[in-house]
PDB file of N, CA and C in Angstrom:
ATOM      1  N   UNK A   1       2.763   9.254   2.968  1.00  0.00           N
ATOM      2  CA  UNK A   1       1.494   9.081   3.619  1.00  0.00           C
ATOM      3  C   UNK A   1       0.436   8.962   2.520  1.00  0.00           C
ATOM      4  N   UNK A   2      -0.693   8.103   2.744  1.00  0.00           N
ATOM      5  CA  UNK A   2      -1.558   8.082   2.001  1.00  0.00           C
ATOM      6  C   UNK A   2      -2.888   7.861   2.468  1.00  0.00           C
ATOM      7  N   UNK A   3      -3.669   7.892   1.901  1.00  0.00           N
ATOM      8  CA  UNK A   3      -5.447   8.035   2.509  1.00  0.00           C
ATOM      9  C   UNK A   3      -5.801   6.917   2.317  1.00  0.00           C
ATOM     10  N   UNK A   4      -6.587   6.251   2.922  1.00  0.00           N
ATOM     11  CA  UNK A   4      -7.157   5.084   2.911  1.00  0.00           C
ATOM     12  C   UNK A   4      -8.919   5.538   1.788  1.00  0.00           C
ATOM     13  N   UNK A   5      -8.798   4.968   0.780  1.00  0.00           N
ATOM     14  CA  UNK A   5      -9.718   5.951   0.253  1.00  0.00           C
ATOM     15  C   UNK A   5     -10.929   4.548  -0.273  1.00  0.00           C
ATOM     16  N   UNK A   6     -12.251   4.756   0.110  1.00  0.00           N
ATOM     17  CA  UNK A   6     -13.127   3.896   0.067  1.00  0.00           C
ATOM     18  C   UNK A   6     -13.924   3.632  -1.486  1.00  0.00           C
ATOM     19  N   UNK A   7     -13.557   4.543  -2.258  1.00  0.00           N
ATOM     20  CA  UNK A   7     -13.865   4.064  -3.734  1.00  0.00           C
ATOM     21  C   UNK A   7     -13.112   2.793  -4.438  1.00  0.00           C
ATOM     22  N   UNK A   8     -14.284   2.094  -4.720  1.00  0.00           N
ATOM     23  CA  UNK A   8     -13.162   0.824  -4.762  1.00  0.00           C
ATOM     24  C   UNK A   8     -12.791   1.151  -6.571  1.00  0.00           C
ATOM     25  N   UNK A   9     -13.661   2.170  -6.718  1.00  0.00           N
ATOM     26  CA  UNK A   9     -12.963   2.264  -8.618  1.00  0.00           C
ATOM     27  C   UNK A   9     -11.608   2.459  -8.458  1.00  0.00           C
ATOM     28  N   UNK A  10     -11.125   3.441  -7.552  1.00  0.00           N
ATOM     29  CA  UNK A  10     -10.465   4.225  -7.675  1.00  0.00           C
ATOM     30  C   UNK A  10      -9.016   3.291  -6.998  1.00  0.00           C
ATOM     31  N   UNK A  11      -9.240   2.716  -6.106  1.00  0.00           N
ATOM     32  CA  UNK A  11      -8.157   1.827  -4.981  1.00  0.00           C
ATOM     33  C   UNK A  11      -7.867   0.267  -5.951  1.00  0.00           C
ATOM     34  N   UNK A  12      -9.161   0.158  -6.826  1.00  0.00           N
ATOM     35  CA  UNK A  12      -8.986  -1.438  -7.614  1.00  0.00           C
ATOM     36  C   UNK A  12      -8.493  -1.131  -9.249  1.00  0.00           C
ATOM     37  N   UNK A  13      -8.301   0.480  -9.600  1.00  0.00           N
ATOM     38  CA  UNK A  13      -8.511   1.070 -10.780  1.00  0.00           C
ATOM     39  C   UNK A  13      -6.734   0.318 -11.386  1.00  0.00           C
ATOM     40  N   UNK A  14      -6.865   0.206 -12.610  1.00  0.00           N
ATOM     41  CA  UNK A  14      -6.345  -0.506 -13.426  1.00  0.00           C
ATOM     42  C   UNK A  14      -5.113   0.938 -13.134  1.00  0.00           C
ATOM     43  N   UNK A  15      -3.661   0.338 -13.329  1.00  0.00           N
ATOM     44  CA  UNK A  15      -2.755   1.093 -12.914  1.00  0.00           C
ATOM     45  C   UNK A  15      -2.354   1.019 -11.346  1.00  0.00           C
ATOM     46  N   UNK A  16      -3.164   1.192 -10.505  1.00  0.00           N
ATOM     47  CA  UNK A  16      -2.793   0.677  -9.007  1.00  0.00           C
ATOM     48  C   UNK A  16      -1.515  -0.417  -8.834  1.00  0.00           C
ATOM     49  N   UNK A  17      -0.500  -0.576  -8.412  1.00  0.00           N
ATOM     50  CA  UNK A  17      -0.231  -1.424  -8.089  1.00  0.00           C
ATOM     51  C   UNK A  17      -0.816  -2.439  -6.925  1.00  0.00           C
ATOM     52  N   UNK A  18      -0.113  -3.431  -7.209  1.00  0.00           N
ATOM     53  CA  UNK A  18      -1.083  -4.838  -6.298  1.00  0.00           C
ATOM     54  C   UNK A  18      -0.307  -4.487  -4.713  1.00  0.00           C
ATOM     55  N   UNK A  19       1.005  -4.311  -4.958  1.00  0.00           N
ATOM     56  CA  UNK A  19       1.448  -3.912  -3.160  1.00  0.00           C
ATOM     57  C   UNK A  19       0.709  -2.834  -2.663  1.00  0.00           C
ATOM     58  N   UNK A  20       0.014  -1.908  -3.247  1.00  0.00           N
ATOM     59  CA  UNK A  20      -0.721  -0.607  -3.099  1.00  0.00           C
ATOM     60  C   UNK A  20      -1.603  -0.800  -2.548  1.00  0.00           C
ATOM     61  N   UNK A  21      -2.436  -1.643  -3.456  1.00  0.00           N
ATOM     62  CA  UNK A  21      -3.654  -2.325  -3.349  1.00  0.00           C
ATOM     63  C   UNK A  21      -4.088  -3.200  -1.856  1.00  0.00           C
ATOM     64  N   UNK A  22      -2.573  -3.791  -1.908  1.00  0.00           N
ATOM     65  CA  UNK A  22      -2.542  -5.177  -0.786  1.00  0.00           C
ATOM     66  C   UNK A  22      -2.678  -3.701   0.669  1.00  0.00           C
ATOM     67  N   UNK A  23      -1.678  -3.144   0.437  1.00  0.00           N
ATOM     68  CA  UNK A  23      -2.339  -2.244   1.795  1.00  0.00           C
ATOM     69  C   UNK A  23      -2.892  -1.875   2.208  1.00  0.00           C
ATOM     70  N   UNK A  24      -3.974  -1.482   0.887  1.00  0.00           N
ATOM     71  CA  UNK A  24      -5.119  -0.602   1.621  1.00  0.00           C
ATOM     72  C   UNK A  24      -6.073  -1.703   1.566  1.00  0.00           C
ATOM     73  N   UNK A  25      -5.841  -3.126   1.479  1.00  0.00           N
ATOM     74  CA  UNK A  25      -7.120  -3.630   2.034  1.00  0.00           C
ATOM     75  C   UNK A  25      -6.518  -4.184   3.454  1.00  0.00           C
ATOM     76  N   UNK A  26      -5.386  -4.268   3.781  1.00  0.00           N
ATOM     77  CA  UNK A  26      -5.504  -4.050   5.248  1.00  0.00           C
ATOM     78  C   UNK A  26      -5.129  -3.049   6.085  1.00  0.00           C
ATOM     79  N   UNK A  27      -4.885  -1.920   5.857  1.00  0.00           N
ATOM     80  CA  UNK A  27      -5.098  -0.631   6.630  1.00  0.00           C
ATOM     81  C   UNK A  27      -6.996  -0.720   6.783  1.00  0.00           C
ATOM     82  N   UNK A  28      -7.984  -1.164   5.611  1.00  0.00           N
ATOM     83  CA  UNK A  28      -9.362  -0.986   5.909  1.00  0.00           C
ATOM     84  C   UNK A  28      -9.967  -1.937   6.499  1.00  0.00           C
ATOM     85  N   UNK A  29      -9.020  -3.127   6.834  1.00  0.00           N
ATOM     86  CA  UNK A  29      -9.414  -4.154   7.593  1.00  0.00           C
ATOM     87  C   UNK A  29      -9.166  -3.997   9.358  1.00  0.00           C
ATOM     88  N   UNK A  30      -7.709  -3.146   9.321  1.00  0.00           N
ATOM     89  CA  UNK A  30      -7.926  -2.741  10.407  1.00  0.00           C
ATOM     90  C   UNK A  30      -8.016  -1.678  10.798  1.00  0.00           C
ATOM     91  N   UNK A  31      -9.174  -0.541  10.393  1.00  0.00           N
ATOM     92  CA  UNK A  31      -9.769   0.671  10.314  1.00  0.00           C
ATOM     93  C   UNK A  31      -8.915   1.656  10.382  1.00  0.00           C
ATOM     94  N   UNK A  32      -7.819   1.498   9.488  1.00  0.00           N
ATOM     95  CA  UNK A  32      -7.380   2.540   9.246  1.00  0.00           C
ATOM     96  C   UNK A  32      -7.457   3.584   8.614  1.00  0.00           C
ATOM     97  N   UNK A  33      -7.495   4.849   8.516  1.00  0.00           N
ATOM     98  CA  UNK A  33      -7.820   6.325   7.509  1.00  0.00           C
ATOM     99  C   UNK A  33      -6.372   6.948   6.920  1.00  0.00           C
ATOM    100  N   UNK A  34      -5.207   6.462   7.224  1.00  0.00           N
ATOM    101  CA  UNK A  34      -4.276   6.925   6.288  1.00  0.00           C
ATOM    102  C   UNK A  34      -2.956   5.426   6.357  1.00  0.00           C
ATOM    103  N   UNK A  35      -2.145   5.687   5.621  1.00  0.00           N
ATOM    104  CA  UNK A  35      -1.116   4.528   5.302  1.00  0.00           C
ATOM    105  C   UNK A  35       0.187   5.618   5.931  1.00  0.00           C
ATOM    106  N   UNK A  36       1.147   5.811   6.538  1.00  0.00           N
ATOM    107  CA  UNK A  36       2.277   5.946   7.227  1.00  0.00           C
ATOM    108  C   UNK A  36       3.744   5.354   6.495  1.00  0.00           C
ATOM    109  N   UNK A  37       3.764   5.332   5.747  1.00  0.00           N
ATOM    110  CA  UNK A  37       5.208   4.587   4.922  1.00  0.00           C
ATOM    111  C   UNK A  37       6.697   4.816   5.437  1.00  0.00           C
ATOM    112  N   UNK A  38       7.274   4.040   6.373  1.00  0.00           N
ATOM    113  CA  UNK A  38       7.965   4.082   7.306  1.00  0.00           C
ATOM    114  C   UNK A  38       8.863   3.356   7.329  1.00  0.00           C
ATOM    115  N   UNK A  39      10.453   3.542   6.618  1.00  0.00           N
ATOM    116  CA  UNK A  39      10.825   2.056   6.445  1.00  0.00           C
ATOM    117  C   UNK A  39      11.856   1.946   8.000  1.00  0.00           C
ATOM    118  N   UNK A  40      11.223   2.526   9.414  1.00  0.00           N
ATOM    119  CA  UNK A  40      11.606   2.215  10.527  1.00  0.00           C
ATOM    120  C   UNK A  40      10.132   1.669  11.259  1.00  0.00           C
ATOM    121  N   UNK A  41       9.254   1.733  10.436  1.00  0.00           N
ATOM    122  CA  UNK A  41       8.453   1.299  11.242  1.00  0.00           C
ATOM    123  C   UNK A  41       7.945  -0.139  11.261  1.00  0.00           C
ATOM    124  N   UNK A  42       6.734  -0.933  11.889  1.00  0.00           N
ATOM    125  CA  UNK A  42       6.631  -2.154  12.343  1.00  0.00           C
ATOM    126  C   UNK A  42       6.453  -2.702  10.865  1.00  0.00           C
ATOM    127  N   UNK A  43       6.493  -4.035  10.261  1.00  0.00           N
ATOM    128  CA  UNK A  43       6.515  -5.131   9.157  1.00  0.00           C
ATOM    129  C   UNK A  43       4.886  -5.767   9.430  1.00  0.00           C
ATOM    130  N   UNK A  44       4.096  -5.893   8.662  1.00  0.00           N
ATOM    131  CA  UNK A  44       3.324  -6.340   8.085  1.00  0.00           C
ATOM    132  C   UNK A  44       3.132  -7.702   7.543  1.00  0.00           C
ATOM    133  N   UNK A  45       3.485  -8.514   8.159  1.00  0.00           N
ATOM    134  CA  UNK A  45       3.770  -9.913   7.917  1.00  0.00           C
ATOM    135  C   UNK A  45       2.985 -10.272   6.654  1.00  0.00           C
ATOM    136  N   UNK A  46       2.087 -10.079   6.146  1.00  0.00           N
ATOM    137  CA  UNK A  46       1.368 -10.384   4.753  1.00  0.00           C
ATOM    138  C   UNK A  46       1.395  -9.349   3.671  1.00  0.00           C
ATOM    139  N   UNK A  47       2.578  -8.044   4.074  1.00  0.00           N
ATOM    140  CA  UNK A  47       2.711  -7.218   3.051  1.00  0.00           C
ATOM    141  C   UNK A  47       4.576  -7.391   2.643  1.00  0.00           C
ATOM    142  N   UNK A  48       4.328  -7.400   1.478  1.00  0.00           N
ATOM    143  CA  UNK A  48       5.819  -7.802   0.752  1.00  0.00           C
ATOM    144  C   UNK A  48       6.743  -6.173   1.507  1.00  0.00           C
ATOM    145  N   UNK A  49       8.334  -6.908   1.681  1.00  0.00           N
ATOM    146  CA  UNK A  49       9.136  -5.960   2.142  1.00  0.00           C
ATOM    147  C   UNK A  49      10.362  -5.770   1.244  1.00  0.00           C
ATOM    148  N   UNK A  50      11.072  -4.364   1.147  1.00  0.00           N
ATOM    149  CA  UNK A  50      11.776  -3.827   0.051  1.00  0.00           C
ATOM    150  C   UNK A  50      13.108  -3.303   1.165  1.00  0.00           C
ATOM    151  N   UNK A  51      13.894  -3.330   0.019  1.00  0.00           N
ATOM    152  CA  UNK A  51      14.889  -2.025   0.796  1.00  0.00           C
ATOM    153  C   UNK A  51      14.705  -0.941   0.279  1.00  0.00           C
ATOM    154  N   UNK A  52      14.613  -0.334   0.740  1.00  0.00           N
ATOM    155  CA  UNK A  52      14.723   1.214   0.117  1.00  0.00           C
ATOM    156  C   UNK A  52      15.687   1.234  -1.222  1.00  0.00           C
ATOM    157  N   UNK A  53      15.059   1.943  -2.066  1.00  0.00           N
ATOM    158  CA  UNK A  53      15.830   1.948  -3.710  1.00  0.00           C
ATOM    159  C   UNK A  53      15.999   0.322  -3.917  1.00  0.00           C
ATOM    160  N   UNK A  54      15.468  -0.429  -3.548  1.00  0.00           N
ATOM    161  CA  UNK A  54      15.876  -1.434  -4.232  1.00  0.00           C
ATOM    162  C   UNK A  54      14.099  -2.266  -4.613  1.00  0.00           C
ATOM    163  N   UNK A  55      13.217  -1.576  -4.297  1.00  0.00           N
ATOM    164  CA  UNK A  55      11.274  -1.749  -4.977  1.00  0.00           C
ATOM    165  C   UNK A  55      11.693  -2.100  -6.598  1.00  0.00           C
ATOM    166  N   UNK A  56      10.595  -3.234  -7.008  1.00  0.00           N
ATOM    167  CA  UNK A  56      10.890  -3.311  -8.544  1.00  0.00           C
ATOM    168  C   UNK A  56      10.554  -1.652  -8.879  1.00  0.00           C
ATOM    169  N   UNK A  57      10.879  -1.652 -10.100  1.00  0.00           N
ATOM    170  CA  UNK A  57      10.344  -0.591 -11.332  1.00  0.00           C
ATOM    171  C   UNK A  57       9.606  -0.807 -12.267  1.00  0.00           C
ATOM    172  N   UNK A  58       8.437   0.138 -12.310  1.00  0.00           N
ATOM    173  CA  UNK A  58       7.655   0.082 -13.474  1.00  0.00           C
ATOM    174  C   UNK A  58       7.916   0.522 -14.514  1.00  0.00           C
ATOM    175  N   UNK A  59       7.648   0.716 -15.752  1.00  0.00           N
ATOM    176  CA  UNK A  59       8.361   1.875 -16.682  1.00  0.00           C
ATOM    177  C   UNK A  59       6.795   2.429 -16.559  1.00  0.00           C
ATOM    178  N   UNK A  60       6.534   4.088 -16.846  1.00  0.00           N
ATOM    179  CA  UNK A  60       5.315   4.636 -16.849  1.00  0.00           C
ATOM    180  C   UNK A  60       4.200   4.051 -18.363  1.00  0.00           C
TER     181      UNK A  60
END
């Protein structure tokens, strides 16, 4: 779960990933206040889809 959080330093801040990013500008498009990460729940037709353990990797 995650917060839909309105600082854009903080949501656009260098390190964010862009799938991260891509959500919370439409969870705030469609007034949402938290993100639900659900891999039974509904698909997002303009948000990229993973299998579980299989998301690229970043190295830190």
């Amino acid at each position: 779960m995650a917060h839909v959080c309105d600082d854009v330093g903080i949501t656009e801040a260098e390190g964010v990933p862009v799938e991260i990013r891509s959500a919370i500008h439409v969870a705030k498009r469609e007034n949402c206040d938290w993100i639900m990460w659900d891999c039974d729940g509904p698909q997002v037709d303009e948000l990229p889809e993973y299998e579980w353990g299989d998301a690229p990797r970043t190295s830190p």
